[in-house]
C-alpha atoms as a PDB file:
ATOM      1  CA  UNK A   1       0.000   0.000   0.000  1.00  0.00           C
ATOM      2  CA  UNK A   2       3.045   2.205   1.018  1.00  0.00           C
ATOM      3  CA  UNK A   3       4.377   1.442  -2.217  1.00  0.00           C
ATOM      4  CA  UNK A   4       1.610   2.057  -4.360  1.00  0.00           C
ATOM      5  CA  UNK A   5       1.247   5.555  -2.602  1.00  0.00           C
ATOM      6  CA  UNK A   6       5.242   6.500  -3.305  1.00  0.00           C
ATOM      7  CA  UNK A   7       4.274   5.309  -6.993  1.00  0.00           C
ATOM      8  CA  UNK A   8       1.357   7.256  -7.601  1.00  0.00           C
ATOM      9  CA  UNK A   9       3.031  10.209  -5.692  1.00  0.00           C
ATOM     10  CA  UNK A  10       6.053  10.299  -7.762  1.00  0.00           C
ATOM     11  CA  UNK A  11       3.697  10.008 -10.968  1.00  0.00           C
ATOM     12  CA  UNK A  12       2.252  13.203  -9.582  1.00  0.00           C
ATOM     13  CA  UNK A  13       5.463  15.043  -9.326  1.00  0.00           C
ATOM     14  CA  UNK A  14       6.236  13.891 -12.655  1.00  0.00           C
ATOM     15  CA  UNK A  15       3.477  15.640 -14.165  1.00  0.00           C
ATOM     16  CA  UNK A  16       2.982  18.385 -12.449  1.00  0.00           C
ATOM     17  CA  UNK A  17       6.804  18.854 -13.130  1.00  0.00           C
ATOM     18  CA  UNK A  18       6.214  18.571 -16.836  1.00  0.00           C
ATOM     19  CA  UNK A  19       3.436  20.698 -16.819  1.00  0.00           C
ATOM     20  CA  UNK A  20       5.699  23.404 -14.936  1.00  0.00           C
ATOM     21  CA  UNK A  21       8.107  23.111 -17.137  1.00  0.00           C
ATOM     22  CA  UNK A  22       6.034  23.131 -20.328  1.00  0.00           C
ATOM     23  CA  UNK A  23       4.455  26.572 -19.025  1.00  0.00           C
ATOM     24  CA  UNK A  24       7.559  27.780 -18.149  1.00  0.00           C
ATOM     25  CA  UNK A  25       8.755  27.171 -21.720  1.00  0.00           C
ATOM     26  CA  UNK A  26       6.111  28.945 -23.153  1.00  0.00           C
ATOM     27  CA  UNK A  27       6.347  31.921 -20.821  1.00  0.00           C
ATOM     28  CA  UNK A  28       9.671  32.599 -21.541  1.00  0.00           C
ATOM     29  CA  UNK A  29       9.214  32.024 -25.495  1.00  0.00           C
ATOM     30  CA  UNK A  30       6.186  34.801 -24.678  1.00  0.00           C
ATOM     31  CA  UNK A  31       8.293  37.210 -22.978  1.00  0.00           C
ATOM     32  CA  UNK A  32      11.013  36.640 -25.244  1.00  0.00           C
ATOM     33  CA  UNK A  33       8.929  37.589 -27.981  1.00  0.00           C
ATOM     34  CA  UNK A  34       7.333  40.731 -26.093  1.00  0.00           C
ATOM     35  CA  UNK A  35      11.103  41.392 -25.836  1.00  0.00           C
ATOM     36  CA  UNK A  36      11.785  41.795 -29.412  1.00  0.00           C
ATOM     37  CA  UNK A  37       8.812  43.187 -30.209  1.00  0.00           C
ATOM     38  CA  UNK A  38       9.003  46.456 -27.935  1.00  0.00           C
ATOM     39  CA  UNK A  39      12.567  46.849 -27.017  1.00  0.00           C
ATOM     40  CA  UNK A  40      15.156  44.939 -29.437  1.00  0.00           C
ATOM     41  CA  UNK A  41      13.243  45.387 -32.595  1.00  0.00           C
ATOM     42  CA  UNK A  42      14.188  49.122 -31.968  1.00  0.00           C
ATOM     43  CA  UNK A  43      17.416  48.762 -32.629  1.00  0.00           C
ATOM     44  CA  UNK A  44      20.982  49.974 -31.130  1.00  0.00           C
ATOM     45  CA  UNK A  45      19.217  53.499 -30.237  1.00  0.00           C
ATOM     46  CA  UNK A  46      17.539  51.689 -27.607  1.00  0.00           C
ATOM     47  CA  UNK A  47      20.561  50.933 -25.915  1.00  0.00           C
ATOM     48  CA  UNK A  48      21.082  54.861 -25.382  1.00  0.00           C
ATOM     49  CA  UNK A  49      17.451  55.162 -24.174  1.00  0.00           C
ATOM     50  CA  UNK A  50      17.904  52.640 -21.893  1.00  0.00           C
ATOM     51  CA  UNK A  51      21.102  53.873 -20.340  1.00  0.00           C
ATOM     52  CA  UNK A  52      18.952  57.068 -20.035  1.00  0.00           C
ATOM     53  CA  UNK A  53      15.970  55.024 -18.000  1.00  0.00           C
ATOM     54  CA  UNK A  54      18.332  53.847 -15.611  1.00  0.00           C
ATOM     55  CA  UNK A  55      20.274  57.523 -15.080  1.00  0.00           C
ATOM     56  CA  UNK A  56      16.543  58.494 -14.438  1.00  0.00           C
ATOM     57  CA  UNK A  57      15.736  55.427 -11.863  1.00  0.00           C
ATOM     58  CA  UNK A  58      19.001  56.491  -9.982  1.00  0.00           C
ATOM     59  CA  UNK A  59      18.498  60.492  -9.761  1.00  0.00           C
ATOM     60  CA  UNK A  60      15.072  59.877  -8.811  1.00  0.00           C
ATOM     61  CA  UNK A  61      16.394  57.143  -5.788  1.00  0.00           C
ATOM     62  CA  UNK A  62      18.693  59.571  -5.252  1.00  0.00           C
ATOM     63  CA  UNK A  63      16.851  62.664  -4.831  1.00  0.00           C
ATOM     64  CA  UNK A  64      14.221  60.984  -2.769  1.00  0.00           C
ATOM     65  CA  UNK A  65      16.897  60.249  -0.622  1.00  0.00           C
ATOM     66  CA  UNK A  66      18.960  63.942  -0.527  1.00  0.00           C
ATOM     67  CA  UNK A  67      15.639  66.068  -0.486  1.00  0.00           C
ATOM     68  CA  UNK A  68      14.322  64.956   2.954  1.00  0.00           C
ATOM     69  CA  UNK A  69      13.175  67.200   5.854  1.00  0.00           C
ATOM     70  CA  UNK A  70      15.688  65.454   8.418  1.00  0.00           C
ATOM     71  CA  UNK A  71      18.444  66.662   5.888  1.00  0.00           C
ATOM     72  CA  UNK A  72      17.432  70.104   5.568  1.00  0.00           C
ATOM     73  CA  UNK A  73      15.247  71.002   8.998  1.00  0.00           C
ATOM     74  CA  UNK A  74      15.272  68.593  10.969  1.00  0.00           C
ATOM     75  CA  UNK A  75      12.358  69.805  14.214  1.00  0.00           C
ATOM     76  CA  UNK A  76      15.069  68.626  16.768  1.00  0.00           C
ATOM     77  CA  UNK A  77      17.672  71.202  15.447  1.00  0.00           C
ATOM     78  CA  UNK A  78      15.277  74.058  15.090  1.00  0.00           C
ATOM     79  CA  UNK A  79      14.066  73.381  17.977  1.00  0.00           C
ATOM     80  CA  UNK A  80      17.274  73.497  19.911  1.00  0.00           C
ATOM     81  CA  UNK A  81      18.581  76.628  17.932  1.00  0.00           C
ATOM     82  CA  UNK A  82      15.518  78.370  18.858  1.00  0.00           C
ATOM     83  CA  UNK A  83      15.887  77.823  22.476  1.00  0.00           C
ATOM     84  CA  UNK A  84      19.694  78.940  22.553  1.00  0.00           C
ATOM     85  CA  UNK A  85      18.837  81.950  20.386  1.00  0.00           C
ATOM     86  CA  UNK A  86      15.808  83.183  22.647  1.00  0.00           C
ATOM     87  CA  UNK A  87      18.329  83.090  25.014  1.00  0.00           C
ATOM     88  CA  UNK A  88      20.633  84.873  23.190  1.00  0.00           C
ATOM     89  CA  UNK A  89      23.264  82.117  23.576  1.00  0.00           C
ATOM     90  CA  UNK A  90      24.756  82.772  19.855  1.00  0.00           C
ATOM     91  CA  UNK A  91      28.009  81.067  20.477  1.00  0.00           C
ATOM     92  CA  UNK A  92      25.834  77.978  21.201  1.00  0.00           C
ATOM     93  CA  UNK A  93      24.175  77.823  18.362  1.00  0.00           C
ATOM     94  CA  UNK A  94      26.665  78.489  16.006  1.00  0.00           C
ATOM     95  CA  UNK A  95      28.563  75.174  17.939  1.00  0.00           C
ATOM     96  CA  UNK A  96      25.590  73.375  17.609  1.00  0.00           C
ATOM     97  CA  UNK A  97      25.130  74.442  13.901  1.00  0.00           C
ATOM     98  CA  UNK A  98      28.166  73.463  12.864  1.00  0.00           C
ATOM     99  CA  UNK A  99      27.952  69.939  14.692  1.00  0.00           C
ATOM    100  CA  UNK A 100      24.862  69.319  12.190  1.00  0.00           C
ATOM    101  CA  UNK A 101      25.387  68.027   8.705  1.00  0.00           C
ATOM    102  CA  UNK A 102      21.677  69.577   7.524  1.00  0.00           C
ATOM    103  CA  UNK A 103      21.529  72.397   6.019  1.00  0.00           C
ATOM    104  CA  UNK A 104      19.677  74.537   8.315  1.00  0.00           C
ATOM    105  CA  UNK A 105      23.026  73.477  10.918  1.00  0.00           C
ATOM    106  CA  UNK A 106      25.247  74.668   8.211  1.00  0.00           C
ATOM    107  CA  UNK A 107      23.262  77.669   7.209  1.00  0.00           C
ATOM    108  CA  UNK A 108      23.319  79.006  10.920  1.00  0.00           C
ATOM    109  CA  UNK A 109      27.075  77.712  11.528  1.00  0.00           C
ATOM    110  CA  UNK A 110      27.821  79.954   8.341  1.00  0.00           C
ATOM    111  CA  UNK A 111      25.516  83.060   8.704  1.00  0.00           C
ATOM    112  CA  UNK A 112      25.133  83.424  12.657  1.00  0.00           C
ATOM    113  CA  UNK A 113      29.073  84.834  13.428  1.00  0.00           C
ATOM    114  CA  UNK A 114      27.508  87.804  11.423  1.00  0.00           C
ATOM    115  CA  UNK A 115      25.517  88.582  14.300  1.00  0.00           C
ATOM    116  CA  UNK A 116      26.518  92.085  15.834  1.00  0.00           C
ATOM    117  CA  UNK A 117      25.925  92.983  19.297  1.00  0.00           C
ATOM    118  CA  UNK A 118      27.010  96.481  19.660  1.00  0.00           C
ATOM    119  CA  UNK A 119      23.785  96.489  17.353  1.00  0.00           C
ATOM    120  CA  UNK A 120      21.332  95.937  19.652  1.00  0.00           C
ATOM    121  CA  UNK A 121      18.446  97.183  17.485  1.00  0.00           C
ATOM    122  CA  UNK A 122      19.344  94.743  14.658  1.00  0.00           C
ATOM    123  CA  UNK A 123      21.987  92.614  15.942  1.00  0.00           C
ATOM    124  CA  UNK A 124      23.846  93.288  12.471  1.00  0.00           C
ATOM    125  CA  UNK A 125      20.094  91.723  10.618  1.00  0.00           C
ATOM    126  CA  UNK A 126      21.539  92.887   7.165  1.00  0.00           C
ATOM    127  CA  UNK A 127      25.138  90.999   7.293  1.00  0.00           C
ATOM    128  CA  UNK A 128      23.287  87.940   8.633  1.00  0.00           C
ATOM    129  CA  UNK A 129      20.453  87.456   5.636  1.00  0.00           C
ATOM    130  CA  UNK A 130      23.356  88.398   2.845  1.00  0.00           C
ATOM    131  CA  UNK A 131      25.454  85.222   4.745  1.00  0.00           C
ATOM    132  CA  UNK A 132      22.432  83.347   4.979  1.00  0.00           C
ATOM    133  CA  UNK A 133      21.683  84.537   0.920  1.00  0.00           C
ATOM    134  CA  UNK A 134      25.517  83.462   0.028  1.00  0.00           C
ATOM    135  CA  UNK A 135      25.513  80.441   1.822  1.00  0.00           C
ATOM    136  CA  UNK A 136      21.794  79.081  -0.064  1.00  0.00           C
ATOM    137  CA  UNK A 137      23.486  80.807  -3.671  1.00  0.00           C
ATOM    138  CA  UNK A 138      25.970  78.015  -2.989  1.00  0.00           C
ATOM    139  CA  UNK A 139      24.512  74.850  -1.611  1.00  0.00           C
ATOM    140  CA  UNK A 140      21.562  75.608  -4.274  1.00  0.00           C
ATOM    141  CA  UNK A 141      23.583  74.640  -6.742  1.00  0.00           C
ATOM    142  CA  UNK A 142      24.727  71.811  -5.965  1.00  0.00           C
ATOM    143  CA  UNK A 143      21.498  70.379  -4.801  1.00  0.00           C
ATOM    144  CA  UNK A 144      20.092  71.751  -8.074  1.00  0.00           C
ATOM    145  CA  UNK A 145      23.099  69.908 -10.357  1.00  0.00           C
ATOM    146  CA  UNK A 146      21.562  66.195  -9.712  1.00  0.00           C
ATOM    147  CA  UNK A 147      17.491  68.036 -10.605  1.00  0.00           C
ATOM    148  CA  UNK A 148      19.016  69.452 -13.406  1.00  0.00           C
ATOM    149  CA  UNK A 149      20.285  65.681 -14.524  1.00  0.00           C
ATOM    150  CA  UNK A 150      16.928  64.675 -14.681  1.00  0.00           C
ATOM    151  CA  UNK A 151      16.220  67.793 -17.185  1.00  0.00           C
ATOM    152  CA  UNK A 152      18.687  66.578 -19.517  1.00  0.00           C
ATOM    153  CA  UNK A 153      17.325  63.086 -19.466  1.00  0.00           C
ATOM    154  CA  UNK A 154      13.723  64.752 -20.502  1.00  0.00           C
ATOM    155  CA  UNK A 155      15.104  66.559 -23.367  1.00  0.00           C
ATOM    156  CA  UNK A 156      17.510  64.043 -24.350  1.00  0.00           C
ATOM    157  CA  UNK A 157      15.139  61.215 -24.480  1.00  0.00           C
ATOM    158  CA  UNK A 158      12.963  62.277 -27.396  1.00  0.00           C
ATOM    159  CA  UNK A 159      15.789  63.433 -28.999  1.00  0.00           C
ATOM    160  CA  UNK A 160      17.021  59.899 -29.107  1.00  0.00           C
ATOM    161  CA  UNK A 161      13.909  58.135 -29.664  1.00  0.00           C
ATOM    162  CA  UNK A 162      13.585  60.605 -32.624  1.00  0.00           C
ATOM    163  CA  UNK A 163      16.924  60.149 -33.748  1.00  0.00           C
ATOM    164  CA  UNK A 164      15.827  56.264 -33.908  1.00  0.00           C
ATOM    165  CA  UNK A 165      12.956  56.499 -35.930  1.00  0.00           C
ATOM    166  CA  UNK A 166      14.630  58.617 -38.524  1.00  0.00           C
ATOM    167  CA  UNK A 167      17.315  55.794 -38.926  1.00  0.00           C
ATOM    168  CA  UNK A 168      14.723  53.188 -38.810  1.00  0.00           C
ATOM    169  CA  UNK A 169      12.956  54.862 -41.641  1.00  0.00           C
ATOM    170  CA  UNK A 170      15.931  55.339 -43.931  1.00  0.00           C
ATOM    171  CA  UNK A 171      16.434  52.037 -43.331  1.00  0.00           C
ATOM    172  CA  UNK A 172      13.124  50.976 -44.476  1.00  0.00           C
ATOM    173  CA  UNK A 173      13.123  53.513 -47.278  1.00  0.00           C
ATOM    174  CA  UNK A 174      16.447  52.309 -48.586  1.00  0.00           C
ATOM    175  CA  UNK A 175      14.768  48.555 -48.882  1.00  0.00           C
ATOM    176  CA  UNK A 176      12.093  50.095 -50.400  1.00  0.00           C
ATOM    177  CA  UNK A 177      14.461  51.146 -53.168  1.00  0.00           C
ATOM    178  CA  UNK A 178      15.952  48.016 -53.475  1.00  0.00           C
ATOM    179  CA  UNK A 179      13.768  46.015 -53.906  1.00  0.00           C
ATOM    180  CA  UNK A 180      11.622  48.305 -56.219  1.00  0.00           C
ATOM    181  CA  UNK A 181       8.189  46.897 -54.763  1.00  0.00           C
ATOM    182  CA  UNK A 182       6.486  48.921 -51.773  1.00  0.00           C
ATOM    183  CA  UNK A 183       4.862  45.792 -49.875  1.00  0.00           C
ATOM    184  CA  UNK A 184       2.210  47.802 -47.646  1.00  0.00           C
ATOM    185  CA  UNK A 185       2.809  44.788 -44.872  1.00  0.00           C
ATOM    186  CA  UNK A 186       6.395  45.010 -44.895  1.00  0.00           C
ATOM    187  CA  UNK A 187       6.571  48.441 -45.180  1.00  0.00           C
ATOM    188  CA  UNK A 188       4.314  48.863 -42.141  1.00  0.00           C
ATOM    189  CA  UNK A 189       6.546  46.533 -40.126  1.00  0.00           C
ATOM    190  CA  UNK A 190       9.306  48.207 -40.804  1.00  0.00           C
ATOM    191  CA  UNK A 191       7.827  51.443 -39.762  1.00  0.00           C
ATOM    192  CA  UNK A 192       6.587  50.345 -36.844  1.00  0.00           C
ATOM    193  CA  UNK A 193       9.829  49.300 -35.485  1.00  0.00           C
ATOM    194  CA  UNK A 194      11.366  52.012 -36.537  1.00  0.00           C
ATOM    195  CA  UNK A 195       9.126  53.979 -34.332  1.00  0.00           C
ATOM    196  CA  UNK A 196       9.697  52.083 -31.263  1.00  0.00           C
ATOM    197  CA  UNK A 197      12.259  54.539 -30.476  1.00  0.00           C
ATOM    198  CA  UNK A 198      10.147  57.167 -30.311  1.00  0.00           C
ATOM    199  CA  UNK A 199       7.414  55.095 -28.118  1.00  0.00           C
ATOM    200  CA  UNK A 200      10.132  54.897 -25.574  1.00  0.00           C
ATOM    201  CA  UNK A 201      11.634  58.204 -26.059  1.00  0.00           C
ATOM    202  CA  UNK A 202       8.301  59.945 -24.614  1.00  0.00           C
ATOM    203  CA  UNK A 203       7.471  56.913 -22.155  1.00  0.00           C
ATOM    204  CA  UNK A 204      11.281  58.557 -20.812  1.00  0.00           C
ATOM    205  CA  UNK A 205      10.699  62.017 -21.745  1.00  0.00           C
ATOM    206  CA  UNK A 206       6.984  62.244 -19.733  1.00  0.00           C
ATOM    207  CA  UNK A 207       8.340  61.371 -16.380  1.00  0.00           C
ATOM    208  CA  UNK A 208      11.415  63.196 -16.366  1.00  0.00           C
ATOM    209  CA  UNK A 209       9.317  66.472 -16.563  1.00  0.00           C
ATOM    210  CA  UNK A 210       7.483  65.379 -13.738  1.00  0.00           C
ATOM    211  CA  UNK A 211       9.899  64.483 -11.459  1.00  0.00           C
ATOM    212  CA  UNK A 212      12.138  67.403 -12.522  1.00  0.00           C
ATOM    213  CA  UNK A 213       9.833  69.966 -11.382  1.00  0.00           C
ATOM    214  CA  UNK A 214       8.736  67.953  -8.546  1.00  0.00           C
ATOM    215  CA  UNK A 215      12.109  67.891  -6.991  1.00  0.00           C
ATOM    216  CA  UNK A 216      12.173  71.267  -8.075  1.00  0.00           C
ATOM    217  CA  UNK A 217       9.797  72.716  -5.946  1.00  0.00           C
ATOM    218  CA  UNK A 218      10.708  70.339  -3.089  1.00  0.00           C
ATOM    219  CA  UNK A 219      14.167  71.577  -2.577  1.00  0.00           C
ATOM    220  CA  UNK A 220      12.673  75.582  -3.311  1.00  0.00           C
ATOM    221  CA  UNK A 221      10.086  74.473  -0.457  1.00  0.00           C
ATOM    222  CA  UNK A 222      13.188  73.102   2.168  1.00  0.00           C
ATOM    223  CA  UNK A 223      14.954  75.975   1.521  1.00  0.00           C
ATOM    224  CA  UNK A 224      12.295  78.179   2.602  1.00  0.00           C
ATOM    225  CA  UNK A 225      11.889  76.438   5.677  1.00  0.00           C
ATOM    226  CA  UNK A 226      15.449  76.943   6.281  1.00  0.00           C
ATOM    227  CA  UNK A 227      15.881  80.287   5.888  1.00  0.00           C
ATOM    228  CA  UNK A 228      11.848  80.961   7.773  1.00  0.00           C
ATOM    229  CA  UNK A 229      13.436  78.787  10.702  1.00  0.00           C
ATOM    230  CA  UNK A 230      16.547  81.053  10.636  1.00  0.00           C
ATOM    231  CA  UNK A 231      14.329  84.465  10.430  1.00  0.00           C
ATOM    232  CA  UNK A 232      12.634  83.181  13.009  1.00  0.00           C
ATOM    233  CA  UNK A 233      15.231  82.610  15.427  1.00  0.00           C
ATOM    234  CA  UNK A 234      16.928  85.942  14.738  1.00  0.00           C
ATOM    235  CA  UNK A 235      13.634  87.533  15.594  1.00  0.00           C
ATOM    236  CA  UNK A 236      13.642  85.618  19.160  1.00  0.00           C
ATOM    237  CA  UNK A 237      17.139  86.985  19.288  1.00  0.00           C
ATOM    238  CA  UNK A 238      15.585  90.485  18.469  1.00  0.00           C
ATOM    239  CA  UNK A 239      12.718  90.371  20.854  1.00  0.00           C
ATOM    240  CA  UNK A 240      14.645  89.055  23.596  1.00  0.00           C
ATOM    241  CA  UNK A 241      17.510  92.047  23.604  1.00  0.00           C
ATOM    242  CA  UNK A 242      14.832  94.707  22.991  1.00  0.00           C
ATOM    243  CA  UNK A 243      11.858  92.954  25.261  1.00  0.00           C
ATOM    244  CA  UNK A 244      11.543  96.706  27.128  1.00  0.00           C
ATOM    245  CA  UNK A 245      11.540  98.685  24.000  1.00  0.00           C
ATOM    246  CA  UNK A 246       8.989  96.127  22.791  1.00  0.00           C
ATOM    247  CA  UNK A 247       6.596  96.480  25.680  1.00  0.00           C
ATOM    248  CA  UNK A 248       6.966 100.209  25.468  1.00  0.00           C
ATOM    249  CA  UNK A 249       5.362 100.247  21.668  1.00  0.00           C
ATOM    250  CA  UNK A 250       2.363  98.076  23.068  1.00  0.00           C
ATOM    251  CA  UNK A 251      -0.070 100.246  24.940  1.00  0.00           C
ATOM    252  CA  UNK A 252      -1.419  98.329  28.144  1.00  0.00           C
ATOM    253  CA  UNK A 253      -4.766 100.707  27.664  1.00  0.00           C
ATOM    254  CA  UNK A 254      -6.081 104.544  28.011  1.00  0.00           C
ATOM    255  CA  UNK A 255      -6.592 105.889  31.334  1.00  0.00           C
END
């Protein structure tokens, strides 16, 4: 009984194995053939569009990853600056600045030694928004050199996918005059792979633009919460040296 189990058991495996394996076979012939139809019928261009794709994938990983609000203002830094400058301990926060790597750390470590105390009206305001101007001028740029990538992709990518269909179709043309007959099927065939490239340049192109204004406006945004964070603080700074010239502005009421 045991043995006729095993038997019928291992005739089970057997099939099903076959059957696996025959499906298998014919999934991989179908995605083989999906494979030349959309991507390697295009032709050598497509190896330039697809270098492009992955440039995008990576400066899209990678500016998920750089454009973050712990990188730029973090609430545990502001926070902390904002104590030490209500205090008016500037030496402290330009210590703990510079003991941040976010930019809001680096922003104050750079801008706040502008700060002016025989001032006491401004505390030297003007020298401390040009540093903190300078100092975004600078790390704008950088940030902005990997967006920028992503531009270039999005013009580049129809570019290419145009500069494959116009090879594909001299191609077809110049069979066309060889073999002096214009075969409407052929002909068609031809054209259509030829404009493969041009199917993937735009499926490229259409994303880029998106995610290159995206990222865009996501770094503009950070850096506005920088520099509102660092106004901010100054203005602590501000109210705490003048708090009696303050209170003298505010009328407690008409007697």
């Amino acid at each position: 009984m045991i043995e006729k189990n095993s038997s019928r058991l291992a005739r089970v495996i057997t099939s099903a194995s076959i059957i696996l394996l025959a499906s298998s076979g014919n999934l991989l012939a179908a995605e083989k053939t999906a494979l030349n139809k959309y991507i390697l019928d295009g032709g050598p261009t497509m190896i330039f569009i697809g270098i492009a794709i992955l440039a995008l994938i990576a400066l899209v990983v990678f500016n998920f990853i750089n454009l973050t609000k712990a990188k730029f203002v973090p609430d545990d830094l502001k926070g902390a600056l904002l104590e030490h400058m209500t205090a008016c301990r500037v030496r402290s926060a330009i210590e703990l600045g510079a003991s941040h790597p976010s930019y809001l750390g680096r922003m104050t470590a750079y801008s706040l030694p502008n700060i002016d105390a025989t001032q006491p009206e401004t505390l030297g305001r003007d020298y401390v928004e040009d540093a903190m101007a300078d100092f975004s001028i600078n790390e704008n740029r950088k940030n902005m050199t990997w967006i920028n990538y992503i531009g270039l992709v999005a013009q580049a990518a129809p570019m290419l996918g145009l500069l494959g269909t116009v090879i594909g179709m001299v191609s077809a043309f110049g069979v066309l005059a060889e073999t002096g007959q214009a075969e409407p099927a052929q002909l068609a065939g031809q054209i259509s792979v030829a404009l493969l490239t041009t199917m993937w340049g735009l499926i490229t192109a259409i994303p880029s633009v998106i995610f290159y204004f995206f990222f865009k406006n996501k770094l503009n945004g950070l850096v506005a919460d920088a520099h509102h964070a660092a106004e901010e603080m100054l203005n602590a700074s501000l109210q705490t040296v003048n708090a009696d010239a303050y209170l003298t502005k505010i009328p407690e009421g008409v007697a």
